[in-house]
N, C-alpha and C. Protein backbone atom coordinates (compact mmCIF):
# COMPACT_ATOMS: atom_id res chain seq x y z
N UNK A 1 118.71 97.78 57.82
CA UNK A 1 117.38 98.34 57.66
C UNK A 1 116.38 97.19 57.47
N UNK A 2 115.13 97.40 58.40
CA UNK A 2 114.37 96.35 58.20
C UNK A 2 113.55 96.53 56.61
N UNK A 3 113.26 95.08 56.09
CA UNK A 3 112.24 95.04 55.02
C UNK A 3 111.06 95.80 55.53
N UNK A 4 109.80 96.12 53.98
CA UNK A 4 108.52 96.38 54.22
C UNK A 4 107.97 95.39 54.87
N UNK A 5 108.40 94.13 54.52
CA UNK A 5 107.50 93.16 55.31
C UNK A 5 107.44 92.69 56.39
N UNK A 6 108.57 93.11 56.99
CA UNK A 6 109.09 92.83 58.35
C UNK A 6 108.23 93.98 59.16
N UNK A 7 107.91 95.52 58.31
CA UNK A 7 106.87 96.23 59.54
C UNK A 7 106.07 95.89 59.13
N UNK A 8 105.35 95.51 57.79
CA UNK A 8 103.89 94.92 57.88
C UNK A 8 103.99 93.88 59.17
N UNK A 9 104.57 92.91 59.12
CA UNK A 9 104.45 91.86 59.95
C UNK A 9 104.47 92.53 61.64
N UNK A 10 105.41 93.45 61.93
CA UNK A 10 104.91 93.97 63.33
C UNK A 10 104.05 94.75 63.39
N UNK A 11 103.38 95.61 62.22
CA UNK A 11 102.21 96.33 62.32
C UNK A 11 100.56 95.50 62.86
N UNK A 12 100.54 94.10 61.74
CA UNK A 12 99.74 93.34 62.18
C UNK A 12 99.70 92.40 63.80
N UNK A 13 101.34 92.23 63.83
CA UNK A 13 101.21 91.64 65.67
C UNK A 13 100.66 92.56 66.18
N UNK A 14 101.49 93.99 66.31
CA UNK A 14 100.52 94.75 67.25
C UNK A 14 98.71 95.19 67.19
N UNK A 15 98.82 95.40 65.72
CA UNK A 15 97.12 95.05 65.66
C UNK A 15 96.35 93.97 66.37
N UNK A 16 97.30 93.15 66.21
CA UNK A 16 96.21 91.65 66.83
C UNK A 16 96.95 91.71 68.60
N UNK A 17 97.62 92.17 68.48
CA UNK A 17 98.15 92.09 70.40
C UNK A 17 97.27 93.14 71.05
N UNK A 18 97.66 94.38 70.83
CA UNK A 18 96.52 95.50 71.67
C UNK A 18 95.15 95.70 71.59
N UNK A 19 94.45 94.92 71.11
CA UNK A 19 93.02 94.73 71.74
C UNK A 19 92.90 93.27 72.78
N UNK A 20 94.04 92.75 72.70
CA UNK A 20 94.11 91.39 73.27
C UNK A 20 94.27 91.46 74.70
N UNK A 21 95.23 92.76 74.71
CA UNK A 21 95.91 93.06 76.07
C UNK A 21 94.44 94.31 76.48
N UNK A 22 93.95 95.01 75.71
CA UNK A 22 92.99 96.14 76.50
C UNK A 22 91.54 95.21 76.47
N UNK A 23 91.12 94.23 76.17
CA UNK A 23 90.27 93.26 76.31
C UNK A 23 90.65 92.77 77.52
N UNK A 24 92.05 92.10 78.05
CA UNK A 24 92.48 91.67 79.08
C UNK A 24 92.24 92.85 80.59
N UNK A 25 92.65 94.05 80.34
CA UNK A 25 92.70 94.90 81.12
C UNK A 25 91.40 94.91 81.37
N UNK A 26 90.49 95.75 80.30
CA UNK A 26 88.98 95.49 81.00
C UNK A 26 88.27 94.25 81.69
N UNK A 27 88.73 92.86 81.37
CA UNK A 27 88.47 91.98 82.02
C UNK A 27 89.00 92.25 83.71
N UNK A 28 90.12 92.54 83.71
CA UNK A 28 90.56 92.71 85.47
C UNK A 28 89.81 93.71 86.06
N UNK A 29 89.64 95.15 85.19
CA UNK A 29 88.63 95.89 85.57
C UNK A 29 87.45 95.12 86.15
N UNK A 30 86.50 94.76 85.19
CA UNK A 30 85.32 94.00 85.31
C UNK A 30 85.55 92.94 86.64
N UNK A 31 86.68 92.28 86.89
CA UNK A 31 86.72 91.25 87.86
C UNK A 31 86.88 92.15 89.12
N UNK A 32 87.10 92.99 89.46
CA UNK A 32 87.88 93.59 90.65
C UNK A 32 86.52 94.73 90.83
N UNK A 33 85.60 95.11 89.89
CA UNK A 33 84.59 95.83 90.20
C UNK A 33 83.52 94.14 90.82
N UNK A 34 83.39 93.35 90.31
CA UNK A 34 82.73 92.68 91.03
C UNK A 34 82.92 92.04 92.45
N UNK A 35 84.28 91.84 92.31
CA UNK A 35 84.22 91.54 93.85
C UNK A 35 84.35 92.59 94.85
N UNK A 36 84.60 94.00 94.70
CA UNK A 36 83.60 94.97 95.16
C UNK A 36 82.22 95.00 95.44
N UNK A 37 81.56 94.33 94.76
CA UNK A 37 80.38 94.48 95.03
C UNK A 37 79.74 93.23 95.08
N UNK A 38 80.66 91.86 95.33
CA UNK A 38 80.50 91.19 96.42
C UNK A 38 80.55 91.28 97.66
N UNK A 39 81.72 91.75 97.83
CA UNK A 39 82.56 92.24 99.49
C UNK A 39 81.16 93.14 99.69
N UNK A 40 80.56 94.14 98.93
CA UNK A 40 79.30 95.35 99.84
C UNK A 40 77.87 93.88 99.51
N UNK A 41 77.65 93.19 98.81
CA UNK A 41 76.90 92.30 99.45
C UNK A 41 76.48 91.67 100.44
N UNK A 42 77.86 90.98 100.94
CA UNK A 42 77.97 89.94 101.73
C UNK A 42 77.84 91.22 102.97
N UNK A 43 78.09 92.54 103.10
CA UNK A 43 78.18 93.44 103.82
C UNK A 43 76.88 93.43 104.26
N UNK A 44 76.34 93.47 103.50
CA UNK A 44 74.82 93.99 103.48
C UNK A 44 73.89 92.85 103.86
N UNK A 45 74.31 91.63 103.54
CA UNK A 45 73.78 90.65 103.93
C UNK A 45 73.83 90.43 105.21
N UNK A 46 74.77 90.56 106.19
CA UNK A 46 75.54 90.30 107.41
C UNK A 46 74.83 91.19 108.61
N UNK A 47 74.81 92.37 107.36
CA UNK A 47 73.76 93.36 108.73
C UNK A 47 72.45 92.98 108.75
N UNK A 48 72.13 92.44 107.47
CA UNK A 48 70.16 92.51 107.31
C UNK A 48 70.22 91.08 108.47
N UNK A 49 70.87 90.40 108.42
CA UNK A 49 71.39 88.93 109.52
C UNK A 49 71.03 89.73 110.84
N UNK A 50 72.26 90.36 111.05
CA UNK A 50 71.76 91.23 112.58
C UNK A 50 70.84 91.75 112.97
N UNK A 51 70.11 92.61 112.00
CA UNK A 51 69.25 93.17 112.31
C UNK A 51 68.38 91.70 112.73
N UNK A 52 67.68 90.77 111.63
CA UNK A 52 67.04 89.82 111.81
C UNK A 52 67.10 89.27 113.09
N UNK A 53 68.32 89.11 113.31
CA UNK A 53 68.01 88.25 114.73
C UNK A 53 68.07 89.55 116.44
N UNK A 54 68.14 90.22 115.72
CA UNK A 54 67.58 91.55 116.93
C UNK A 54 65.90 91.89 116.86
N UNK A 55 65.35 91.43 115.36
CA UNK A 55 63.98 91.97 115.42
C UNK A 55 63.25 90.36 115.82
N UNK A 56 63.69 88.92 115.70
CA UNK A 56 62.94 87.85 115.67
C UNK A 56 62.90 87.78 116.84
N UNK A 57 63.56 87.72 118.39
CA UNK A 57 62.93 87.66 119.74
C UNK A 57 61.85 88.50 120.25
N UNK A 58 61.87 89.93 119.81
CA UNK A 58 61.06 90.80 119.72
C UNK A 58 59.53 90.24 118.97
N UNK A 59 59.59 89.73 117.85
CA UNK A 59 58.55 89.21 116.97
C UNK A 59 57.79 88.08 118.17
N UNK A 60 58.94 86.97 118.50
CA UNK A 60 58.32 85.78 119.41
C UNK A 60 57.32 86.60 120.08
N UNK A 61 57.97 87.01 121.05
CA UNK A 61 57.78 87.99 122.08
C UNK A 61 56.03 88.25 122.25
N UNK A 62 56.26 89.09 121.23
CA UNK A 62 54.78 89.91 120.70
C UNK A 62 53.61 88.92 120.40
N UNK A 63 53.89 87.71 119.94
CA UNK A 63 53.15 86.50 119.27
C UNK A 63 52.82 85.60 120.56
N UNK A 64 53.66 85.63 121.56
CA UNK A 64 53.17 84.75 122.94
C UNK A 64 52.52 85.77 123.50
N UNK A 65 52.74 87.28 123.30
CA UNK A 65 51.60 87.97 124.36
C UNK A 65 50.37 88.18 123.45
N UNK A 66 50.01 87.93 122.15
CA UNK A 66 48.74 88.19 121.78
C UNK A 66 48.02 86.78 121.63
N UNK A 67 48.83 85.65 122.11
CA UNK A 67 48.46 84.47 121.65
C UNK A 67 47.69 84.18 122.89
């Protein structure tokens, strides 16, 4: 049979371990929601790119015929 002090002593590891480990978890959370919403950045960036260079010949365009 274990001593009292032997579950004090695993009562306190686990006190001090499981916020260590659900601190950890929300950290991967937190990391894996951001690069989500890097990946729809760079998404978003890539099209506003396309679009840009579909609307800037058009722009020239317009600027040599009013020029």
């Amino acid at each position: 049979m274990e001593s009292s002090s032997d579950i004090v002593n695993l009562i306190v590891a686990l006190a001090t371990a499981i916020p260590a480990l659900i601190a950890g978890i929300v950290g991967i959370v937190k990391a894996n929601h951001a690069k989500e919403m890097i990946t729809v950045l760079q998404q978003t960036n890539t099209q506003a790119v396309n679009v840009n260079q579909q609307i800037t010949p058009d722009t020239q365009q317009r600027r040599k015929e009013e020029s």
